[in-house]
Protein backbone atom coordinates (compact mmCIF):
# COMPACT_ATOMS: atom_id res chain seq x y z
CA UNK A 1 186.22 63.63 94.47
CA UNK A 2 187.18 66.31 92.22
CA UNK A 3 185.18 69.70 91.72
CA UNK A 4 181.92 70.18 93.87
CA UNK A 5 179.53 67.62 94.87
CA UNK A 6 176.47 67.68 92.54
CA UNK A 7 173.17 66.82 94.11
CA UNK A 8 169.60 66.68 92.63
CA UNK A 9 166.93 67.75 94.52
CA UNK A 10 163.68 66.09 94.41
CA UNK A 11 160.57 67.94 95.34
CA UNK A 12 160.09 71.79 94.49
CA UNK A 13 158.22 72.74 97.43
CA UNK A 14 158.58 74.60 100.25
CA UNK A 15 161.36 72.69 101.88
CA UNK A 16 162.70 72.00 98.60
CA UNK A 17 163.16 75.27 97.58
CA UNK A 18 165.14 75.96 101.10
CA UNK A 19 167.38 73.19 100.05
CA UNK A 20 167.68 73.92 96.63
CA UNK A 21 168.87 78.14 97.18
CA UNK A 22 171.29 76.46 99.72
CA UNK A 23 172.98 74.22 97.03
CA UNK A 24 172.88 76.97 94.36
CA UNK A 25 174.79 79.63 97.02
CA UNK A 26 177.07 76.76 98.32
CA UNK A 27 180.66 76.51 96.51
CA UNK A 28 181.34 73.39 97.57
CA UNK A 29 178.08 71.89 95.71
CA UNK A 30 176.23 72.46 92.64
CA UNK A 31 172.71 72.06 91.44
CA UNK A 32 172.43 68.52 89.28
CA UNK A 33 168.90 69.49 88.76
CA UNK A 34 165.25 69.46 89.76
CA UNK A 35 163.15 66.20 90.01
CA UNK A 36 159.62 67.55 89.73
CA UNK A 37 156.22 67.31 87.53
CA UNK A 38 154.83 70.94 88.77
CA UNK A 39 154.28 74.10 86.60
CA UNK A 40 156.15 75.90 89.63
CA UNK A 41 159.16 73.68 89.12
CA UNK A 42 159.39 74.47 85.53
CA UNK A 43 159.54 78.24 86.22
CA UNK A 44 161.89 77.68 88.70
CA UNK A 45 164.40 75.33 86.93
CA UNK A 46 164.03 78.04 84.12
CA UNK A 47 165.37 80.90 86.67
CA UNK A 48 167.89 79.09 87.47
CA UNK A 49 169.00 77.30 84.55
CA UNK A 50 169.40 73.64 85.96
CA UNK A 51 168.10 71.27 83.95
CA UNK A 52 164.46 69.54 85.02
CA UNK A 53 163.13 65.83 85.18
CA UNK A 54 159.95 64.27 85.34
CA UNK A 55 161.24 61.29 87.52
CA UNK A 56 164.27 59.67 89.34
CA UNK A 57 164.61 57.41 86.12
CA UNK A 58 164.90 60.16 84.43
CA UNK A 59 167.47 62.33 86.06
CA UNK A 60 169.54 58.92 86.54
CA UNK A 61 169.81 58.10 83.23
CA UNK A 62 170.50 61.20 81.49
CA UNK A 63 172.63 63.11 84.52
CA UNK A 64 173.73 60.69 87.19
CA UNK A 65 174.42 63.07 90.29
CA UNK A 66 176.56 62.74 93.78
CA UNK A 67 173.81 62.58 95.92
CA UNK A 68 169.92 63.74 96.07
CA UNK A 69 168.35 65.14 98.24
CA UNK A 70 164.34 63.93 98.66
CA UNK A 71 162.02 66.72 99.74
CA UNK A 72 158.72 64.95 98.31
CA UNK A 73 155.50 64.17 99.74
CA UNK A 74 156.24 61.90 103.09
CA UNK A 75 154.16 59.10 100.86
CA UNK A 76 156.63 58.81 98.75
CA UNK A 77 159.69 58.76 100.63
CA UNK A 78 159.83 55.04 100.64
CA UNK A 79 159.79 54.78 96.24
CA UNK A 80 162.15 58.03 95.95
CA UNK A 81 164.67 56.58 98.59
CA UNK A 82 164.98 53.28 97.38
CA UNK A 83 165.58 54.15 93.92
CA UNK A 84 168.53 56.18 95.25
CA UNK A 85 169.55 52.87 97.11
CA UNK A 86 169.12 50.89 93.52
CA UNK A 87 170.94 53.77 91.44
CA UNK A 88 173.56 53.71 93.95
CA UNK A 89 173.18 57.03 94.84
CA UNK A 90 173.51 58.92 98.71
CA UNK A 91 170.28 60.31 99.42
CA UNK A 92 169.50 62.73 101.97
CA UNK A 93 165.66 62.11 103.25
CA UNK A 94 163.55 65.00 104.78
CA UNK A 95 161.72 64.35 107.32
CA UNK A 96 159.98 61.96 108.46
CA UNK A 97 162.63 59.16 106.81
CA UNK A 98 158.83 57.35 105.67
CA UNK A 99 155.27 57.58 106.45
CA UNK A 100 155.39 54.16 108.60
CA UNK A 101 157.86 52.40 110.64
CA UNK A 102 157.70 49.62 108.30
CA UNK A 103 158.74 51.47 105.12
CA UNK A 104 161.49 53.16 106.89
CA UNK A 105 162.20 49.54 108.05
CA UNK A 106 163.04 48.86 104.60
CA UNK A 107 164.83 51.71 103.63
CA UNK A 108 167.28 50.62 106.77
CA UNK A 109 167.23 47.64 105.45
CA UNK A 110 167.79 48.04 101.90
CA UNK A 111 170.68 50.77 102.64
CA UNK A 112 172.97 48.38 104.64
CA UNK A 113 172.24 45.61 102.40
CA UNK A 114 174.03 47.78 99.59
CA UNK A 115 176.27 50.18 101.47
CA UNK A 116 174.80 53.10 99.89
CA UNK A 117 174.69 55.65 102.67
CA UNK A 118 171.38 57.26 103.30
CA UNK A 119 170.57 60.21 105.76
CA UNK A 120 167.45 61.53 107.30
CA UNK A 121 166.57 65.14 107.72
CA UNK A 122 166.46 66.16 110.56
CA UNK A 123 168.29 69.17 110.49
CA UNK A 124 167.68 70.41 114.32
CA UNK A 125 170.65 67.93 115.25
CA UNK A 126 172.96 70.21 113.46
CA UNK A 127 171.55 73.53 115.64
CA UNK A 128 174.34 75.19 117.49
CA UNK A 129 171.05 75.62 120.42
CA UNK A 130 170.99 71.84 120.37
CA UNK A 131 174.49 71.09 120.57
CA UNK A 132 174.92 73.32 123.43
CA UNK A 133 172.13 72.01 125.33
CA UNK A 134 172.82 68.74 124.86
CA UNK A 135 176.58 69.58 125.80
CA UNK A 136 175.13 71.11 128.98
CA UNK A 137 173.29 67.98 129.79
CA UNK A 138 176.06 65.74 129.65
CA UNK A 139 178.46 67.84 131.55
CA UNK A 140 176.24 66.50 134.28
CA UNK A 141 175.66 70.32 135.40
CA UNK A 142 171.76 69.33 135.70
CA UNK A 143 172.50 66.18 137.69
CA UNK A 144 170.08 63.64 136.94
CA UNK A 145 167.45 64.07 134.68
CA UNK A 146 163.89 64.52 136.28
CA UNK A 147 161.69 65.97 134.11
CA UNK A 148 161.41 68.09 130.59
CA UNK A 149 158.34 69.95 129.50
CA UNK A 150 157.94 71.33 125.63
CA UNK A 151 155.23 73.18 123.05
CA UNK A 152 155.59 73.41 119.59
CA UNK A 153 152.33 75.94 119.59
CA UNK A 154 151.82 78.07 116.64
CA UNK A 155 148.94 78.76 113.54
CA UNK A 156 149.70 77.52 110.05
CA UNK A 157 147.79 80.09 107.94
CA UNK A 158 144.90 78.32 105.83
CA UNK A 159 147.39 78.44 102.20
CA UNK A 160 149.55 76.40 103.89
CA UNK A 161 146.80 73.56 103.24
CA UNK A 162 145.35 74.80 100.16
CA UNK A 163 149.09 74.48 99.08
CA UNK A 164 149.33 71.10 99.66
CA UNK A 165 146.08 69.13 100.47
CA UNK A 166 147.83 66.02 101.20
CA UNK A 167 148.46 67.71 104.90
CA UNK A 168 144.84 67.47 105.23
CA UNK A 169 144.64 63.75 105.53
CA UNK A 170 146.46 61.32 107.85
CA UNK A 171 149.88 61.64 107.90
CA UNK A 172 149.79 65.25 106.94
CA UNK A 173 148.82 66.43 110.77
CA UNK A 174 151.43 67.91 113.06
CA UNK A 175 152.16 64.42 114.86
CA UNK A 176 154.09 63.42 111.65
CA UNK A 177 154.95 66.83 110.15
CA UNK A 178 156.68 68.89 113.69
CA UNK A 179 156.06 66.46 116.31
CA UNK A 180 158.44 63.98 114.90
CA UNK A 181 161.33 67.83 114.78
CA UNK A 182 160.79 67.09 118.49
CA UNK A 183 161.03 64.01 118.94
CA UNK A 184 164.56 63.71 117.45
CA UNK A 185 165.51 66.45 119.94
CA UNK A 186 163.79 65.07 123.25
CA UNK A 187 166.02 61.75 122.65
CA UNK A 188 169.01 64.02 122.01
CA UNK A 189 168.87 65.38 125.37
CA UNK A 190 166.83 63.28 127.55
CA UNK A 191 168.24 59.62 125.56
CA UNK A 192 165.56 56.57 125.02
CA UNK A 193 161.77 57.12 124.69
CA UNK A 194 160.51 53.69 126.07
CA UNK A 195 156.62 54.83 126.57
CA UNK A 196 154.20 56.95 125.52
CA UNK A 197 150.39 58.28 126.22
CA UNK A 198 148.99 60.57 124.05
CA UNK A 199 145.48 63.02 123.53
CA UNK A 200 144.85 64.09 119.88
CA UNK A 201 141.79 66.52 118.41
CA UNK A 202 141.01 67.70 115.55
CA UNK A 203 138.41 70.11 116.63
CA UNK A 204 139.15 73.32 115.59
CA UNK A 205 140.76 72.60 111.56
CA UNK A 206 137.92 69.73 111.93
CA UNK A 207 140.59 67.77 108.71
CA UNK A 208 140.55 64.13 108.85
CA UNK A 209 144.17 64.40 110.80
CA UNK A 210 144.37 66.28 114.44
CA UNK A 211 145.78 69.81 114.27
CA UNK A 212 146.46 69.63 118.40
CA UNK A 213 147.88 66.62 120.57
CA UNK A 214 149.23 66.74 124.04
CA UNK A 215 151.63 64.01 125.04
CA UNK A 216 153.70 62.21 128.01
CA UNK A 217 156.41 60.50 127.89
CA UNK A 218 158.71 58.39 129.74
CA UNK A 219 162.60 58.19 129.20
CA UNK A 220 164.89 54.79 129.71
CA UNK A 221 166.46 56.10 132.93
CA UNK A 222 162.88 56.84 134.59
CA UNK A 223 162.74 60.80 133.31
CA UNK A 224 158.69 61.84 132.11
CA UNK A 225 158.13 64.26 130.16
CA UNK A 226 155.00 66.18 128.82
CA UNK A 227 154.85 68.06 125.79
CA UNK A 228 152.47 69.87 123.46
CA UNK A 229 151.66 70.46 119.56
CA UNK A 230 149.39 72.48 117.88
CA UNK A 231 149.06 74.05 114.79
CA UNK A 232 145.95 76.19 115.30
CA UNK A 233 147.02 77.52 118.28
CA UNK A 234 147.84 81.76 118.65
CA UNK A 235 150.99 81.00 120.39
CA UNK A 236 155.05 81.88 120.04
CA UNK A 237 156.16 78.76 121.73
CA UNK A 238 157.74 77.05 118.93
CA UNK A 239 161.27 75.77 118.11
CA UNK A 240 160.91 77.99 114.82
CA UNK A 241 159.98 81.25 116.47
CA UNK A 242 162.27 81.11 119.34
CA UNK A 243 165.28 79.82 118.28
CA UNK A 244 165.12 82.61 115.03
CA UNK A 245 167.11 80.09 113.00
CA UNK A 246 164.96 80.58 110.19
CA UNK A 247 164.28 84.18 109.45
CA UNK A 248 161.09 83.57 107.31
CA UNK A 249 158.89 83.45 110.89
CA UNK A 250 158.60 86.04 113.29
CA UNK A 251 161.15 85.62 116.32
CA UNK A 252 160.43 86.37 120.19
CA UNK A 253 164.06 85.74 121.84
CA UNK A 254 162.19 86.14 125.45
CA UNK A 255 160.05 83.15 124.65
CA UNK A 256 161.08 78.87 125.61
CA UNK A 257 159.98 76.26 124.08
CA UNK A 258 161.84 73.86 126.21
CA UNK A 259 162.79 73.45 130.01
CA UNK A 260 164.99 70.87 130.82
CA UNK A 261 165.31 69.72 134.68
CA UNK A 262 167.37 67.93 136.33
CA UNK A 263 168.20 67.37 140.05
CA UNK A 264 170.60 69.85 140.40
CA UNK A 265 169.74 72.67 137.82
CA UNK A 266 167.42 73.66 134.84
CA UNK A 267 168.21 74.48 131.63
CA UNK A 268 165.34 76.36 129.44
CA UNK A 269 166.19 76.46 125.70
CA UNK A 270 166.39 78.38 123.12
CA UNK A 271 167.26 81.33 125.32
CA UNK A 272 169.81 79.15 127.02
CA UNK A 273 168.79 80.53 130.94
CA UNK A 274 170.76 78.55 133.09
CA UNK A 275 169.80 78.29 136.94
CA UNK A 276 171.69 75.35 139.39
CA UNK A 277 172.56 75.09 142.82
CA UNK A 278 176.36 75.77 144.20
CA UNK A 279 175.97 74.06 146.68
CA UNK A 280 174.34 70.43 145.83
CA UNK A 281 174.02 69.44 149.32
CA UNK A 282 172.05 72.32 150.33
CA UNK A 283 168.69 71.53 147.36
CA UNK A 284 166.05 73.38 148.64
CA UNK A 285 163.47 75.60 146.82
CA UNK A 286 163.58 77.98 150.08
CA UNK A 287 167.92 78.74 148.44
CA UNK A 288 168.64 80.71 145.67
CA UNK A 289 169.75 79.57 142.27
CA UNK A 290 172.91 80.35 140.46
CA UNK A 291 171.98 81.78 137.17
CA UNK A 292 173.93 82.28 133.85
CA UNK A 293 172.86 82.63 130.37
CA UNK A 294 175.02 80.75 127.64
CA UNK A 295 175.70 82.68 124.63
CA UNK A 296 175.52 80.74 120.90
CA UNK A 297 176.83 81.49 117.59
CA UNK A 298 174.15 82.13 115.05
CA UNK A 299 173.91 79.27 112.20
CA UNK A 300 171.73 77.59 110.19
CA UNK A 301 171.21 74.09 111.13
CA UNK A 302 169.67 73.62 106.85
CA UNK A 303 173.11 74.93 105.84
CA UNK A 304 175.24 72.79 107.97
CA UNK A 305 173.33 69.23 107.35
CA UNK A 306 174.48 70.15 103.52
CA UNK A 307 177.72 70.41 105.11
CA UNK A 308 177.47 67.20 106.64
CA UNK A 309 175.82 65.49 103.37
CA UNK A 310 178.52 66.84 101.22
CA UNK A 311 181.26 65.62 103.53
CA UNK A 312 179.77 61.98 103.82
CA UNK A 313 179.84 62.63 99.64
CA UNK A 314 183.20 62.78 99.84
CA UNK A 315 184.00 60.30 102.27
CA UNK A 316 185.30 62.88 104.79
CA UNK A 317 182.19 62.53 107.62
CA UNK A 318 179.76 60.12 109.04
CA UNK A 319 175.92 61.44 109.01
CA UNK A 320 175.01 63.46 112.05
CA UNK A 321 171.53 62.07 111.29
CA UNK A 322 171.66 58.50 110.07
CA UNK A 323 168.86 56.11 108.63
CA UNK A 324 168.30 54.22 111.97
CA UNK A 325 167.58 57.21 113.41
CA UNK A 326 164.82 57.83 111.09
CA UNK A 327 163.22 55.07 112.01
CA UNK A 328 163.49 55.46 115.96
CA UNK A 329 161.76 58.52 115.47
CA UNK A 330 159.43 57.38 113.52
CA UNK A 331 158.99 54.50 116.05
CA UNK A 332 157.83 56.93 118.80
CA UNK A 333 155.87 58.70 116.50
CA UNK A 334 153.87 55.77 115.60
CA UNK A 335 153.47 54.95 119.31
CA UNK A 336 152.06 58.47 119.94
CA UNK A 337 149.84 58.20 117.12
CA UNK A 338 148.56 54.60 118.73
CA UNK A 339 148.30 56.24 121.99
CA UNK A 340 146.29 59.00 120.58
CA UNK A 341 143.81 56.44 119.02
CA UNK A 342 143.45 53.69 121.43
CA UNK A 343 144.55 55.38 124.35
CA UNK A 344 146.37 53.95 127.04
CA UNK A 345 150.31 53.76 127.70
CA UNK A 346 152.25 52.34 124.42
CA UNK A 347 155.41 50.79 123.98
CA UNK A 348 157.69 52.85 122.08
CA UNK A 349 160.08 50.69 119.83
């Protein structure tokens, strides 16, 4: 392919606009245009001077583009994708791939059947934080994996909702919307959900979807883990305000929002605080740990899954994030969601 990769970006809001100054700052890609009904998008296709459409259809038939990337509503993930699929067009999904298992089922489905390559966002698998501590893991320096513990705690302020009053209603809660961030990274480092249990509430925002759920989980080699989400809660313990990947939230270096344990040493991530035992035949919490802290180049995860997107473009790179794993996030997700209505331990996949 000749000259840079143009991609379309459908969806003008607040993770569309991320993508979109990306493209527009990115040599090796350039802006095809804006898919997008809203006054906002108008203004902003103005500023920028890339051209505007009212629909796929549209943009398709009057400026065919490399790729698109779909930052819409997560109801309409499932129309927007598969008229990339029909258009033969790469598509890069945010987040979650669909808003069921079954849609993304189809999108899976509908992408091998035609060999038009589709990607889900989940940009956290192109962290350098979670390439390290996933390295770290599978060097085996934790020995076998016992037991991980995470929080995504933090307050979305009330304009967040007013914004966008879809997140108000089911499938707008933070199960779907951060939850599933975390899920994609648990299985990164721990491998295979296999079961779930799950408490939601919806007591403080009092919306018709929770805003906090606390959740257990067990891994395919016998590893449990707990973890926490909340998005009313006064709290620093999130992926986006320790890792300070993404400057627009306020960063605390000295907090985790992970702790990774295994039989032989702990990892606790983002600050990457190592602690192990030299001698494994001597466990004992009565002997002192080793300790190290790794050090990690700053990048941006959003900036290197266009990387990747332009590169499978091109033909140069396979997704870091495919389709199918989409939908096995989106599997566990559904499970926790079951869990968190019926109670119980659920099957997850």
């Amino acid at each position: 392919m000749a000259g840079p990769v143009r991609i379309a970006v459908a969806g003008a809001g607040m993770i569309g606009r991320r993508h979109i100054d990306l493209i527009v700052n990115d040599e090796r890609c350039l802006l095809a245009g804006i898919v997008d009904g809203a006054p906002a998008a108008r203004e902003l296709a103005g500023r920028l001077g890339t051209p505007l459409f009212g629909s796929l259809a549209e943009l398709f038939a009057q400026a065919k583009p490399d790729g698109v990337i779909i930052a819409t509503p997560n109801q309409l993930h499932l129309e927007h994708a598969l008229a990339c699929i029909d258009a033969g067009i790469s598509a890069l999904v945010e987040k979650p791939l669909a808003d069921t298992v079954e849609a993304a089922r189809r999108l899976c489905e509908a992408a091998e059947r035609t060999g038009v390559t589709l990607l889900t966002g989940h940009h956290r698998q192109h962290s350098a934080i979670m390439r390290e501590a996933v390295a770290v893991v599978r060097s085996g320096k934790l020995g076998r994996m016992v037991a991980v513990t995470g929080t995504a705690l933090f307050c979305k302020p009330d304009q967040y909702f007013h914004d966008a009053p879809w997140r108000t209603q089911a499938g707008g809660g933070p199960i779907l919307i951060n939850m599933i961030h975390e899920i994609g990274n648990l299985r990164a480092l721990c491998g295979e959900i296999v079961e779930v249990q799950a408490l939601g509430s919806n007591a403080v925002r009092g919306f018709a979807v929770e805003d906090t759920a606390a959740v257990s989980l067990r891994f395919t080699d016998g590893a449990l883990g707990t973890f926490i989400v909340s998005d009313t809660a006064a709290s620093a313990r999130s992926w986006e305000q320790t890792s300070g990947e993404d400057k627009s939230y306020a960063s605390y270096p000295d907090e985790d929002c992970y702790l990774i344990a295994g039989t032989d040493g702990s990892l606790a991530v983002p600050t990457m605080r190592l602690k192990f035992y030299a001698d494994k035949a001597e466990r004992s919490w009565w002997k002192p740990f080793q300790t190290d802290t790794l050090a990690i180049d700053a990048v941006n995860p959003l900036q290197r899954q266009l990387e990747n997107f332009c590169a499978v473009i091109r033909g140069e790179a396979a997704p870091v994030v495919t389709a199918r794993d989409g939908l096995q996030n989106l599997r566990v997700i559904e499970a926790i969601k079951k869990a968190v209505e019926k109670g119980g331990v659920v099957r997850a996949g």
